[in-house]
Protein backbone atom coordinates (compact mmCIF):
# COMPACT_ATOMS: atom_id res chain seq x y z
CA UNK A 1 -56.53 9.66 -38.59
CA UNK A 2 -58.18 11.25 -35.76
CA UNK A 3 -57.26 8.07 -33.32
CA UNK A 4 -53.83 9.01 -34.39
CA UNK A 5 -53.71 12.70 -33.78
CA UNK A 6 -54.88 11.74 -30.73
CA UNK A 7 -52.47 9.36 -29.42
CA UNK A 8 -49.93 11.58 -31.17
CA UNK A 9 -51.32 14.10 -28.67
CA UNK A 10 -51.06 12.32 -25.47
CA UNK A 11 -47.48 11.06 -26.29
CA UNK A 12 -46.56 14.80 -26.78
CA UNK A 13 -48.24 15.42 -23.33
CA UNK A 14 -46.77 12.87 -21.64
CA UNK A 15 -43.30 14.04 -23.01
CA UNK A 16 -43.89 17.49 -21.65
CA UNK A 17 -44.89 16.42 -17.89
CA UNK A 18 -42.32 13.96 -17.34
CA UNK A 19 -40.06 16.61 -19.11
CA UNK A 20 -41.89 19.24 -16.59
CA UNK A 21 -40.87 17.19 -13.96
CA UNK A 22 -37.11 16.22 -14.61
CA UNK A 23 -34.97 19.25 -13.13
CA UNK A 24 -31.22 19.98 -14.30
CA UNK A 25 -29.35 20.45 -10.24
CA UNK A 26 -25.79 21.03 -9.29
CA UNK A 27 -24.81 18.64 -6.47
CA UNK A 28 -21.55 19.93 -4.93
CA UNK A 29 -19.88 17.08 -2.46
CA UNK A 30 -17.54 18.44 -0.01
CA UNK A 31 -16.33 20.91 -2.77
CA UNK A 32 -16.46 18.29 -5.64
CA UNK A 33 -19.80 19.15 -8.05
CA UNK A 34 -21.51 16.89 -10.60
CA UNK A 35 -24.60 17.69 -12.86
CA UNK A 36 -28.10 15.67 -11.88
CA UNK A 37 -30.37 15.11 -14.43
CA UNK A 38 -33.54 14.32 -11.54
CA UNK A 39 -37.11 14.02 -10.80
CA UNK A 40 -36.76 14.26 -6.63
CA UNK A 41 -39.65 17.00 -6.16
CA UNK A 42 -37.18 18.10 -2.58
CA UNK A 43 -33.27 18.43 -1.77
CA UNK A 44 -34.01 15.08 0.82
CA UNK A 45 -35.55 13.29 -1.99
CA UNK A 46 -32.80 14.20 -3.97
CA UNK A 47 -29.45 13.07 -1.84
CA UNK A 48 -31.94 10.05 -1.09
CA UNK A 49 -31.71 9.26 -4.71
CA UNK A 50 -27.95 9.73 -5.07
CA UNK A 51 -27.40 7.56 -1.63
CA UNK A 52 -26.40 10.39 0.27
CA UNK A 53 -27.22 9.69 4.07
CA UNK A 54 -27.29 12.49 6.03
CA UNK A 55 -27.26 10.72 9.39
CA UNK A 56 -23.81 12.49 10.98
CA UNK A 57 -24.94 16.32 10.79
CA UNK A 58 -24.01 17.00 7.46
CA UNK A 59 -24.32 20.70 6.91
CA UNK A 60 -26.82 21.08 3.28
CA UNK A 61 -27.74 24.28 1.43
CA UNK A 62 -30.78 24.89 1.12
CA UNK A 63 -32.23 22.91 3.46
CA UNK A 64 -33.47 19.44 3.18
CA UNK A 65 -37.24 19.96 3.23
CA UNK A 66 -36.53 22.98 0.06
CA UNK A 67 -38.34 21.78 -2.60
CA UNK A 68 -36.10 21.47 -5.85
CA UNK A 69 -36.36 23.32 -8.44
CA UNK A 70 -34.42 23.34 -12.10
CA UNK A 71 -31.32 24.94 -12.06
CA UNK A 72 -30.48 24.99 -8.43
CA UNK A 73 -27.59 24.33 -6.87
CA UNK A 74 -27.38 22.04 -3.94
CA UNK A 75 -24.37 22.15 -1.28
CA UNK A 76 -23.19 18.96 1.25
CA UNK A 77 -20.72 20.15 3.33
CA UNK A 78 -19.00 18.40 6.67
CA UNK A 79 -20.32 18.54 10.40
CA UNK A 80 -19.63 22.04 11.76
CA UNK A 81 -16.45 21.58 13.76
CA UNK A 82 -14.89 18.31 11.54
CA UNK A 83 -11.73 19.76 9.69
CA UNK A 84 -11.78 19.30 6.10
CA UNK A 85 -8.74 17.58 6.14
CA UNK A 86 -11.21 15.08 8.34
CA UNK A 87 -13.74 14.48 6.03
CA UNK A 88 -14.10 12.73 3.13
CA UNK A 89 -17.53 11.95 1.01
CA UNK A 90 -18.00 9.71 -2.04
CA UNK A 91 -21.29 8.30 -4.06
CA UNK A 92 -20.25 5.52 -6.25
CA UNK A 93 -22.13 4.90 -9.52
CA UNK A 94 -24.03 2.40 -8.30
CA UNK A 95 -25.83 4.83 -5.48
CA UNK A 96 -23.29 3.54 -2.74
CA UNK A 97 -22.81 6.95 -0.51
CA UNK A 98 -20.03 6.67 2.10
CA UNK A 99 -19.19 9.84 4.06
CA UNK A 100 -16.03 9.09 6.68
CA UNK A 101 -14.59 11.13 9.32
CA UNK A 102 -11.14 10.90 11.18
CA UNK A 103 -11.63 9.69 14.63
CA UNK A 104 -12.71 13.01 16.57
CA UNK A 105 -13.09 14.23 20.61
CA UNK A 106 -16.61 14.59 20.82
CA UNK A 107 -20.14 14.71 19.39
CA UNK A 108 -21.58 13.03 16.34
CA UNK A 109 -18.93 10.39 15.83
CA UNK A 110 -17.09 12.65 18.39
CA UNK A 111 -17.10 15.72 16.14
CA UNK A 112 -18.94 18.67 17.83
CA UNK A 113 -22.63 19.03 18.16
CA UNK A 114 -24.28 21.21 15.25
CA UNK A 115 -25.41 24.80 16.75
CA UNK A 116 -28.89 25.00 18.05
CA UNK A 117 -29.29 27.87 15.30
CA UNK A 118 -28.23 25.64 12.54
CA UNK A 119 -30.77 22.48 13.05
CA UNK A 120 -33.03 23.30 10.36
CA UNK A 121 -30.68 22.31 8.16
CA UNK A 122 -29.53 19.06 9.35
CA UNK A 123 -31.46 15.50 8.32
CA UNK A 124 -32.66 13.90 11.77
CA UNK A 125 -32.42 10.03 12.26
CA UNK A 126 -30.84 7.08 10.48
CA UNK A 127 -32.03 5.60 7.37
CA UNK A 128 -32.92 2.28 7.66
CA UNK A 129 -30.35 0.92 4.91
CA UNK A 130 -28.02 3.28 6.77
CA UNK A 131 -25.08 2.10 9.08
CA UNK A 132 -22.21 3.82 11.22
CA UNK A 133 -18.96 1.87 11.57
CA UNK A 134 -15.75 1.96 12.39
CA UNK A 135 -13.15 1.32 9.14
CA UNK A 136 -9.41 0.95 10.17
CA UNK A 137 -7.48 1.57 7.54
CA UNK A 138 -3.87 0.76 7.50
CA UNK A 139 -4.24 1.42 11.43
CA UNK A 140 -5.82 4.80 11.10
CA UNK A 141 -9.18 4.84 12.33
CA UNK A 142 -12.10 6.21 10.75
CA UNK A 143 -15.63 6.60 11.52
CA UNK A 144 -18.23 6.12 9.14
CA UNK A 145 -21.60 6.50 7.81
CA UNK A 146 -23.01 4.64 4.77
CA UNK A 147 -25.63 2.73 3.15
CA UNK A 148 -22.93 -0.01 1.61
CA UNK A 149 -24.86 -3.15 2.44
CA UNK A 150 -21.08 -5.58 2.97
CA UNK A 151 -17.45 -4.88 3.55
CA UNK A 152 -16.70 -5.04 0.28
CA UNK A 153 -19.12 -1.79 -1.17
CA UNK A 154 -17.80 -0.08 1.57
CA UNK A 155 -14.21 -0.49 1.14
CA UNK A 156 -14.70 0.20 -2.91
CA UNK A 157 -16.88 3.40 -1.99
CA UNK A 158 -13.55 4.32 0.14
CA UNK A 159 -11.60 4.10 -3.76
CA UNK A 160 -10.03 0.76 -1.90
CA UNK A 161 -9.46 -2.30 -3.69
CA UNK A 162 -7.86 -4.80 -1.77
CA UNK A 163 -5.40 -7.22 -3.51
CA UNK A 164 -4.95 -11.03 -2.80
CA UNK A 165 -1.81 -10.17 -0.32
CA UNK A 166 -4.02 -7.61 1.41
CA UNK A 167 -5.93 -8.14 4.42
CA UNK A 168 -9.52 -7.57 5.04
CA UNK A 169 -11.77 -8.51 8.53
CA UNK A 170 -14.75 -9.37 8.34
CA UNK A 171 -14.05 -10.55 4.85
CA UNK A 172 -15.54 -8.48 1.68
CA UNK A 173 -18.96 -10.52 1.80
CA UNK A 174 -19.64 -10.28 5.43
CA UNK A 175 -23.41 -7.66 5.83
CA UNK A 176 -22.41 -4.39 7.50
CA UNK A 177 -24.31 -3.73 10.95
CA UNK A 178 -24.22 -0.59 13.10
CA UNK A 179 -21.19 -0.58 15.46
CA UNK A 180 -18.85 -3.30 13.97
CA UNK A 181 -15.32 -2.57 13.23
CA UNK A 182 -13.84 -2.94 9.69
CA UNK A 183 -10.03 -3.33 9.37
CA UNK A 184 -7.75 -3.25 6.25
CA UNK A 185 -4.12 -3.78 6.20
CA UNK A 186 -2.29 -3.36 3.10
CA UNK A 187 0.14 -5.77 3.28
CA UNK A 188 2.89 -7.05 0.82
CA UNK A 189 5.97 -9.37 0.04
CA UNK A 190 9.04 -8.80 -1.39
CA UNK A 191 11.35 -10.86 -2.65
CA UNK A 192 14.58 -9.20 -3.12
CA UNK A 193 18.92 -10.88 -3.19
CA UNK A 194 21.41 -9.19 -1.57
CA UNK A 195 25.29 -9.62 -1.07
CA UNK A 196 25.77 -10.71 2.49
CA UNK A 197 29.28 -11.35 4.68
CA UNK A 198 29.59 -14.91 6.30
CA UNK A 199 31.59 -13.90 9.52
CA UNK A 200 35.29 -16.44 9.91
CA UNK A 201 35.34 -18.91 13.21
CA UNK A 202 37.85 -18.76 15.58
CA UNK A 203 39.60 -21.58 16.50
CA UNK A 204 41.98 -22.01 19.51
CA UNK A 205 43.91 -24.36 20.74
CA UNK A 206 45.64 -23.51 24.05
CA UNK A 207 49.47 -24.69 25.27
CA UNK A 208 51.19 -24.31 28.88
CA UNK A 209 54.46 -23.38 27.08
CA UNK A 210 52.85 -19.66 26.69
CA UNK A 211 52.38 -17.68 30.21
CA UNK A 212 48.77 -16.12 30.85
CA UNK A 213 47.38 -13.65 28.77
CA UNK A 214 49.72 -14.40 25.60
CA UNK A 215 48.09 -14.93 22.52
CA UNK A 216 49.37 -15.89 18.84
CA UNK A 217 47.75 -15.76 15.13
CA UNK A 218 48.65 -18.56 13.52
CA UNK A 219 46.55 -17.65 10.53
CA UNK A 220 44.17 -14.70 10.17
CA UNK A 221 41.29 -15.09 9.49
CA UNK A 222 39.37 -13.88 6.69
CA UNK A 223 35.29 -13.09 5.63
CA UNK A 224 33.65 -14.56 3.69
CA UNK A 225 30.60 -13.72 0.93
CA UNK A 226 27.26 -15.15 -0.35
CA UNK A 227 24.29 -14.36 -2.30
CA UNK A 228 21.11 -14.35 -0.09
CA UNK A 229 17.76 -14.22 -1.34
CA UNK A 230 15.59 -12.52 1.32
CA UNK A 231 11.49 -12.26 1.71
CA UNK A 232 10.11 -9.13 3.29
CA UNK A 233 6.47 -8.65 4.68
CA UNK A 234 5.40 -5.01 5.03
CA UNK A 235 2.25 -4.55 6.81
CA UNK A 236 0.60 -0.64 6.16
CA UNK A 237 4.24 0.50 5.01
CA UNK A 238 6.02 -0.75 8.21
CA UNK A 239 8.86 -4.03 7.38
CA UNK A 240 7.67 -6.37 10.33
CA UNK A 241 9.90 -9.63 9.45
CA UNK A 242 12.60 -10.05 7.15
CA UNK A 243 13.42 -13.96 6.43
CA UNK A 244 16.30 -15.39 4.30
CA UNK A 245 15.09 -17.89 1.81
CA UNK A 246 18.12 -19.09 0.57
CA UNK A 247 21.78 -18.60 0.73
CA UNK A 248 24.78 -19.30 -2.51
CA UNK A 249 28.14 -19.05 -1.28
CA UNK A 250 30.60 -17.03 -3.21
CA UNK A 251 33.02 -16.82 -1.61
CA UNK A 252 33.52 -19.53 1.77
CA UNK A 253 35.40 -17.84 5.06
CA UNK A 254 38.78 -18.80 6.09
CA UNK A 255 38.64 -19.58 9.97
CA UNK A 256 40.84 -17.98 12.12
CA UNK A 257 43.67 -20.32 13.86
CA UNK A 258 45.14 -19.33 17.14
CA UNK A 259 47.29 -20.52 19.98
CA UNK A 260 46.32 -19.11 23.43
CA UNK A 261 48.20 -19.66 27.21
CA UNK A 262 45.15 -20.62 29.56
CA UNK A 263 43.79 -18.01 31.92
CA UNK A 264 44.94 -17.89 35.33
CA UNK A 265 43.11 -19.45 38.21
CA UNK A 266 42.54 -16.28 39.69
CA UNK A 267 41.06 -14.65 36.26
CA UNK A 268 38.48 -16.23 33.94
CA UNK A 269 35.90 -15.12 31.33
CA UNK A 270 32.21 -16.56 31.06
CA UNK A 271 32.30 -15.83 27.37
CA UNK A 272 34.85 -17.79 24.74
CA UNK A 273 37.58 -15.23 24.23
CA UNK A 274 37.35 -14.10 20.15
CA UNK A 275 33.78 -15.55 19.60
CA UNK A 276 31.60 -13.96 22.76
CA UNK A 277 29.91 -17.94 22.95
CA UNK A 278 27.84 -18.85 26.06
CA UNK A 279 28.04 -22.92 24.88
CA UNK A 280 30.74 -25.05 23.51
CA UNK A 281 30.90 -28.15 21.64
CA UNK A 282 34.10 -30.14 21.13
CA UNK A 283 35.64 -32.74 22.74
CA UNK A 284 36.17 -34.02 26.07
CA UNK A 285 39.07 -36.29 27.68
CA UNK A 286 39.77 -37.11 31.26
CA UNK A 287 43.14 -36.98 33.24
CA UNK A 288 44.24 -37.80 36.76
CA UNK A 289 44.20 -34.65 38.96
CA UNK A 290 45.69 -35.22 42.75
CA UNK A 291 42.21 -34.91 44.20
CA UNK A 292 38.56 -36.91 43.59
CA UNK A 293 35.03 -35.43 42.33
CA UNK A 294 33.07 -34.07 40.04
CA UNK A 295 36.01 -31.52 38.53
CA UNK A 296 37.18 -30.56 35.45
CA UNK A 297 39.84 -28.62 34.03
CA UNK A 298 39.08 -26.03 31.07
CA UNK A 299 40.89 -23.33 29.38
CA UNK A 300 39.31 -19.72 30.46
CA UNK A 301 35.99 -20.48 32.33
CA UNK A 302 36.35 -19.03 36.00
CA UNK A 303 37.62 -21.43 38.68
CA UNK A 304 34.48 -22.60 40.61
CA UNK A 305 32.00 -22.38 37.61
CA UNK A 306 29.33 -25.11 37.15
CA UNK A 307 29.36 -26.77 33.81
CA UNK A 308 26.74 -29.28 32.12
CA UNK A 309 28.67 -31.76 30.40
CA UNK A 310 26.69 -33.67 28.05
CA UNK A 311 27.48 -36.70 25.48
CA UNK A 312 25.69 -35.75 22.27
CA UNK A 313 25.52 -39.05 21.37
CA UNK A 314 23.81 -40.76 24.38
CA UNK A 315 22.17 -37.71 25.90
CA UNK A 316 24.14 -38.62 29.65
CA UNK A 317 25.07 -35.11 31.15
CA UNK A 318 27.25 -34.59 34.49
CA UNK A 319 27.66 -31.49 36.23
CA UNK A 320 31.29 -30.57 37.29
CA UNK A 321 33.06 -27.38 38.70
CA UNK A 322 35.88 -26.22 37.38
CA UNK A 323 38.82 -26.31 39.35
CA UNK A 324 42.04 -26.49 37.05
CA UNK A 325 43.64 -25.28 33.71
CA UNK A 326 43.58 -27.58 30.28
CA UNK A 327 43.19 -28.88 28.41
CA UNK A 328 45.83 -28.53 26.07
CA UNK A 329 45.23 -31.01 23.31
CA UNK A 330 44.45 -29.73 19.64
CA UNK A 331 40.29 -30.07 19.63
CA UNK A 332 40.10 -31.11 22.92
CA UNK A 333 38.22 -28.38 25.23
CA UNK A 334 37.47 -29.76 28.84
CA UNK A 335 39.27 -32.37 30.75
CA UNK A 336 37.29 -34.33 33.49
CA UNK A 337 38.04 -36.13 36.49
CA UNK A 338 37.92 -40.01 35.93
CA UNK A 339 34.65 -39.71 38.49
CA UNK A 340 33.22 -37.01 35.75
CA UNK A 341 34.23 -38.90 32.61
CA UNK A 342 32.53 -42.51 33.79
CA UNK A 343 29.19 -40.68 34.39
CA UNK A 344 29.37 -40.31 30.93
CA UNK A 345 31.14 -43.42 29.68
CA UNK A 346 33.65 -45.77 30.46
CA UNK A 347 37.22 -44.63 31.04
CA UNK A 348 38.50 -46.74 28.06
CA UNK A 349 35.94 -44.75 25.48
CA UNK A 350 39.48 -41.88 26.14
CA UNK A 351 37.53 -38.74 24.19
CA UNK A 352 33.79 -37.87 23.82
CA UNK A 353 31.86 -35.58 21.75
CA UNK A 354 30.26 -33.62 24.10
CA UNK A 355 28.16 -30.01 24.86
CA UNK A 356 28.77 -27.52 27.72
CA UNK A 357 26.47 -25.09 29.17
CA UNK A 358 26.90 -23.58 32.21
């Protein structure tokens, strides 16, 4: 009986020191408070315990070295001189304390110096679990303090949880070390169909029987209309590339038919009149002009421009200057000089599907 009262005794002891030693604090966190049920015997001891590193001048009331007592009420607030639209603190459950600041001027992660006057109640030094880092996030750049040991902790004690689209360097596992840079994009792909116009082609075929600069419709033209799936990337809100996936025609175009009088040989146009093309494909014939060389006739390029002829089918190019009008077959769009054409094949082959750049 007595071994019992006894032991009954030092239990009830036992309860009352550790109960003796457990204070009831207020923690307020850049203007956010939480109750702490603690045993820290000092304020330091105290944010140590809640992973609270004081290593960038945070401003604390009272004082770090203020021993703690039950009931008190214990105030972080931001750097003197750091906005507090520029400061942001957080202690996870876990004990992972990350306090971040917008990229500053000058001073403690370029935020002013604290006053002389006000040292007492600054932390000096850098805990050794303790790192400062730079965290880009969706391009705006932070700097940070924290005792997160990888990426990962520290993005989740910045309330960030990447997704699988989302894009994270070093990756989450890599160890934090003072001075490296963190980035995270957010970044994400939609899929989304839209109506879309296919634009008509013009097609002309030119005749001698109309004088320069006449032109006739022979059928308008008309637009057509298809459903086009599209995929979008959007990198930290911005669209950087748009990319059609696939394309169901509606509604197919109607191509334009025309019937043109050449240009002039003092007048000419480096662009296909109706289209604005820089290259032509079509077909190529020669004729029999009353002079030899490497000429050509064509429709509307400028007299004395040099054109690439090539065969598409062999690869054989020549290079003529145009020096004539034509010509004025339907499909047909340059005529060469025999000497042009049997670069390219022999004069029996007549017509050649051919490309011209100049």
């Amino acid at each position: 009986m007595k071994a019992a009262i006894v032991a009954v005794g030092v239990t009830a002891s036992v309860l009352i020191v550790s109960s003796a030693w457990a204070k009831d604090v207020t923690l307020v966190i850049d203007g956010h408070s939480q109750e702490v049920h603690t045993r820290s015997t000092s304020v330091e001891d105290l944010l140590t315990d809640q992973g609270v590193p004081l290593s960038i001048g945070l401003q604390v009331q009272p004082p770090p070295a203020t021993t703690l007592a039950d009931g008190m009420t214990v105030v972080v607030s931001p750097p003197p001189g750091v906005p507090a639209d520029g400061f942001q603190a957080a202690v996870t459950s876990t004990g992972v304390g990350v306090w971040v600041v917008e990229r500053p001027d000058a001073g403690p992660f370029g935020k002013a110096d604290p006053a002389t006057e006000e040292a007492s109640t600054f932390a000096v030094g850098v805990g050794p679990s303790e790192v400062t880092v730079r965290a880009v996030v969706a391009g705006k750049v932070h700097d940070v303090s924290t005792n997160a040991a990888t990426t990962e902790a520290l993005l989740t004690a910045m309330g960030i949880q990447p997704d699988a689209d989302d894009r994270v360097v070093p990756p989450p596992s890599t160890p934090l070390h003072d001075g490296m840079t963190v980035r995270f994009d957010t970044v994400q792909t939609v899929v989304h169909r839209a109506l879309t116009p296919i634009p008509y082609a013009v097609m002309t075929d030119y005749t001698s029987k109309l004088t320069p600069g006449q032109l006739r419709v022979l059928r308008t033209g008309t637009t057509g209309l298809a459903r086009t799936t599209f995929e979008t990337r959007v990198v930290n809100g911005k669209v950087v590339s748009t990319t059609a996936l696939q394309r169901s025609v509606i509604e197919p175009p109607l191509a334009e038919r025309r019937l043109s009088a050449p240009w002039s040989m003092y007048e000419g146009t480096l662009v296909e009149p109706g289209t604005g093309a820089t290259t032509q494909t079509g077909e190529a014939s020669w004729y029999d002009p009353p002079w030899s060389g490497l000429t050509a006739a064509h429709p509307w390029l400028p007299f004395g421009t040099l054109v690439t002829v090539t065969d598409r089918a062999t690869g054989r190019s020549v290079t003529v200057v145009i020096d004539d009008r034509g010509p004025f077959g339907a499909g047909r769009i340059i005529d060469l000089s025999p000497e042009a054409f049997a670069q390219l094949a022999p004069l029996g082959r007549g017509v050649l599907d051919v490309e011209l750049d100049w």
